[in-house]
N, C-alpha and C. Protein backbone atom coordinates (compact mmCIF):
# COMPACT_ATOMS: atom_id res chain seq x y z
N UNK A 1 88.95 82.73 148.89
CA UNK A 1 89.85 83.49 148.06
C UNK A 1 89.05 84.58 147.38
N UNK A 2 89.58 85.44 147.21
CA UNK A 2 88.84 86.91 146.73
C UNK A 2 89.11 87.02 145.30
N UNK A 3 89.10 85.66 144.61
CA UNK A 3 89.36 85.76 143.28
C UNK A 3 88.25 84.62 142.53
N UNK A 4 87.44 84.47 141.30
CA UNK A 4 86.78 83.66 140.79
C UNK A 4 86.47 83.56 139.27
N UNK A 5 85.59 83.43 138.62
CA UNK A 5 85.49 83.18 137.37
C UNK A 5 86.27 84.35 136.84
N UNK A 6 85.13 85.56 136.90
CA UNK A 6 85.37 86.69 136.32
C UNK A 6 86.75 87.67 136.46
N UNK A 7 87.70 86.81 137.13
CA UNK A 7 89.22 86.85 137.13
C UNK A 7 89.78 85.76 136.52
N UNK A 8 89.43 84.91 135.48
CA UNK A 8 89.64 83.68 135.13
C UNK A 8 90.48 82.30 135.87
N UNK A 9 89.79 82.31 137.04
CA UNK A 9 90.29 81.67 138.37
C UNK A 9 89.61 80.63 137.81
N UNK A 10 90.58 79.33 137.39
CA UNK A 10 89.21 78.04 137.53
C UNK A 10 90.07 76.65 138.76
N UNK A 11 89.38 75.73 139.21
CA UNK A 11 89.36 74.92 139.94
C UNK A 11 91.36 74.38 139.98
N UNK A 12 91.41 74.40 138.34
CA UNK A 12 92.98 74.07 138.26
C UNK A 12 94.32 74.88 138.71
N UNK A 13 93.85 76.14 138.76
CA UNK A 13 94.84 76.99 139.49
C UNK A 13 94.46 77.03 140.84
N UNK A 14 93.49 76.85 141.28
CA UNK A 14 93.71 76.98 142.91
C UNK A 14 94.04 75.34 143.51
N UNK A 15 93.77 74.33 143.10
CA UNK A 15 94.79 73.28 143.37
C UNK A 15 96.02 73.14 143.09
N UNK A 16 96.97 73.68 141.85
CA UNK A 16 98.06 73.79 142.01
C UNK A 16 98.48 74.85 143.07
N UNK A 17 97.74 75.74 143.51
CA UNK A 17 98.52 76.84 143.94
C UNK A 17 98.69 75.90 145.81
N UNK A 18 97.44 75.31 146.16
CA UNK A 18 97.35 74.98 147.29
C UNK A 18 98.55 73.33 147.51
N UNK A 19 98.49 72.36 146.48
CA UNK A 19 99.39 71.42 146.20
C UNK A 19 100.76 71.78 146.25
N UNK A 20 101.24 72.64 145.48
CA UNK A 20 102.47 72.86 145.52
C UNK A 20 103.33 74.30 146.54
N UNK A 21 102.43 75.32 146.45
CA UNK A 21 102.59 76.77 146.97
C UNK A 21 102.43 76.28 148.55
N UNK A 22 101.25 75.66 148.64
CA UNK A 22 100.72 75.11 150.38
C UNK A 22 101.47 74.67 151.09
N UNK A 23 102.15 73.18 149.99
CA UNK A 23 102.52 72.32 150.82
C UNK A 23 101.58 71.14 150.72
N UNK A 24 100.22 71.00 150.56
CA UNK A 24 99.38 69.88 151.15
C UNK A 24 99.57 68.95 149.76
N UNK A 25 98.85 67.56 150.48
CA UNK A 25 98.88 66.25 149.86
C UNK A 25 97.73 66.50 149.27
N UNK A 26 96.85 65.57 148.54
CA UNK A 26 96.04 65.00 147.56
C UNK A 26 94.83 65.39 148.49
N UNK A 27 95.11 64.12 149.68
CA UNK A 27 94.63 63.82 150.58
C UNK A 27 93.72 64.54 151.17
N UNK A 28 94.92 65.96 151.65
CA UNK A 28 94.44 66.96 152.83
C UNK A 28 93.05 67.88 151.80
N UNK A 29 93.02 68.15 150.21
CA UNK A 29 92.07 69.22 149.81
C UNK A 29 90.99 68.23 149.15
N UNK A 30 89.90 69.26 149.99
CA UNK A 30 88.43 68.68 149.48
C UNK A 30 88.18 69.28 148.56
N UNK A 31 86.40 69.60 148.35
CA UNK A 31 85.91 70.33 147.35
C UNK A 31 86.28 71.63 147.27
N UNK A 32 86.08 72.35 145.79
CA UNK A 32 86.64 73.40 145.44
C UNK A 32 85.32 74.04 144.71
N UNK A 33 85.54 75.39 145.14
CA UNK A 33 83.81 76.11 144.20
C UNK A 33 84.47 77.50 143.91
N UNK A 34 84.25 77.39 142.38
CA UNK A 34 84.66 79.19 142.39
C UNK A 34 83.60 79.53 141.83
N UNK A 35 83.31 80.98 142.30
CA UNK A 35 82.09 81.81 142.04
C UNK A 35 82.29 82.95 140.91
N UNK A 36 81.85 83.89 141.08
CA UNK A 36 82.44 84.51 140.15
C UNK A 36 83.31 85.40 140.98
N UNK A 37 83.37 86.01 141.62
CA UNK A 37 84.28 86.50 142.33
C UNK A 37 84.92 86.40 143.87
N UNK A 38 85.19 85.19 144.02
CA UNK A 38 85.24 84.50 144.86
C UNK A 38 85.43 82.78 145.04
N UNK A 39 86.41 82.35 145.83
CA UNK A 39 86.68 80.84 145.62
C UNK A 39 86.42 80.06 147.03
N UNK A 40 86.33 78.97 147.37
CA UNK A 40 86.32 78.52 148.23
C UNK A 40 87.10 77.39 148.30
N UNK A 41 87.83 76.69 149.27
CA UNK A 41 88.37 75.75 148.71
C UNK A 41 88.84 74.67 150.60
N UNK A 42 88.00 73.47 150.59
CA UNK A 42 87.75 72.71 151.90
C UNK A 42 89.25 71.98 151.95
N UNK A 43 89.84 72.36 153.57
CA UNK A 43 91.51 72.17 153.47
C UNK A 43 90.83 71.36 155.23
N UNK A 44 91.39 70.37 155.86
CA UNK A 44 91.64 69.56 156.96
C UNK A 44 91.86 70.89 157.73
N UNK A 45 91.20 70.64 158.94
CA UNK A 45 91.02 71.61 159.96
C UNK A 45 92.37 71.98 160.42
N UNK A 46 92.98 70.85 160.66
CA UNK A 46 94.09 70.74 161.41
C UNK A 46 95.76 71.39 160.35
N UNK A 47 95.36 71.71 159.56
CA UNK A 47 96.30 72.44 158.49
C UNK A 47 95.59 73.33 157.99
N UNK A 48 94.46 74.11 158.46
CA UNK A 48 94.44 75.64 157.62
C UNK A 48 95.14 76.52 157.90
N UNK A 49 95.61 77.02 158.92
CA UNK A 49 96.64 78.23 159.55
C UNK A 49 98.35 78.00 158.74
N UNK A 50 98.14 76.66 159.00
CA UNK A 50 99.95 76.60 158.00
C UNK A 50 99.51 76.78 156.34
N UNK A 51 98.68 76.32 155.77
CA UNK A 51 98.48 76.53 154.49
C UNK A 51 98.42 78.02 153.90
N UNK A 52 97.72 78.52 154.61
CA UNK A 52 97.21 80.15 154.63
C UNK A 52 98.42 80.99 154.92
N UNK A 53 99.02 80.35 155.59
CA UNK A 53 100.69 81.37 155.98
C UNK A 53 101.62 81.06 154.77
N UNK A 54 101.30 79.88 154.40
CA UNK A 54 102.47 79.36 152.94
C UNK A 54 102.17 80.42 151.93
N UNK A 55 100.44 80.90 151.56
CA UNK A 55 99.94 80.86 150.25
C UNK A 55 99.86 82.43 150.37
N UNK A 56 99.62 83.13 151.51
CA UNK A 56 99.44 84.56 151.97
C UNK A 56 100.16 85.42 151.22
N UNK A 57 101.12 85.08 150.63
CA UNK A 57 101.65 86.29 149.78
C UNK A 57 101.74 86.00 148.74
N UNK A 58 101.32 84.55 147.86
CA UNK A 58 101.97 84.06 146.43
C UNK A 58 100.86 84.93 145.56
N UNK A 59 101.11 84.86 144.58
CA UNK A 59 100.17 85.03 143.25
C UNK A 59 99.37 84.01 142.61
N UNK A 60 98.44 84.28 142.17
CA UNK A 60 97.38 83.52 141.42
C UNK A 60 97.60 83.87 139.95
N UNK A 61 97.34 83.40 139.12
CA UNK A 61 97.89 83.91 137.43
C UNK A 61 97.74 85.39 137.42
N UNK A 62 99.34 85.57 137.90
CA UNK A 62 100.21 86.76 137.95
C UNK A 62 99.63 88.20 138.98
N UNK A 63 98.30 87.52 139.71
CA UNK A 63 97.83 88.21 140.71
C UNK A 63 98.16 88.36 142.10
N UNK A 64 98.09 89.14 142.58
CA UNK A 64 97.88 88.83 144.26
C UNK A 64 96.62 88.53 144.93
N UNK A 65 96.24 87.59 145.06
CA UNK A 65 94.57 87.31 145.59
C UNK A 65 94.91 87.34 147.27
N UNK A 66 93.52 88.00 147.68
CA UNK A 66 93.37 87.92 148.94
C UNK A 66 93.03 86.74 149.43
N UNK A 67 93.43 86.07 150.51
CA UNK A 67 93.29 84.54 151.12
C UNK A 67 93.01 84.68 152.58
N UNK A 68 91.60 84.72 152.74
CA UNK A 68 91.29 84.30 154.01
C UNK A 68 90.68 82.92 154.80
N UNK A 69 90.84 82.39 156.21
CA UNK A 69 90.28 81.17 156.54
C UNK A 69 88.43 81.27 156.85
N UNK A 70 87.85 80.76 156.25
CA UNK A 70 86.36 81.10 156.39
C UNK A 70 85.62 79.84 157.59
N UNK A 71 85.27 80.13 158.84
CA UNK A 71 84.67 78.94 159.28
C UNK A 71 83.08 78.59 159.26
């Protein structure tokens, strides 16, 4: 995600956004690292393309963050 500290991005908004905005379970999201400008966030192989199509246009606190799949 093209968003991190220094956008006041912390760990709790990018799990709600991926939990509820995504679609995914508990289950499916691993670790989460935000940088300062920049997030990362470990999603089951087999559901990144549907997650990324759910989340591709939502907002992040009241932003549009860029969301790409990183391998």
């Amino acid at each position: 995600m093209a968003a991190g500290k220094k956008e006041k991005i912390n760990k709790v908004d990018i799990v709600g956004l991926l939990l509820k905005k995504g679609g995914l379970a508990k289950e499916d999201l691993g670790r989460i690292e935000v940088l300062d400008h920049s997030a990362y966030a470990a999603v089951k192989r087999d559901l990144i393309e549907r997650v990324v199509q759910r989340v591709r246009n939502e907002k992040l606190k009241g932003k549009k963050v860029n969301i790409k799949v990183s391998r």
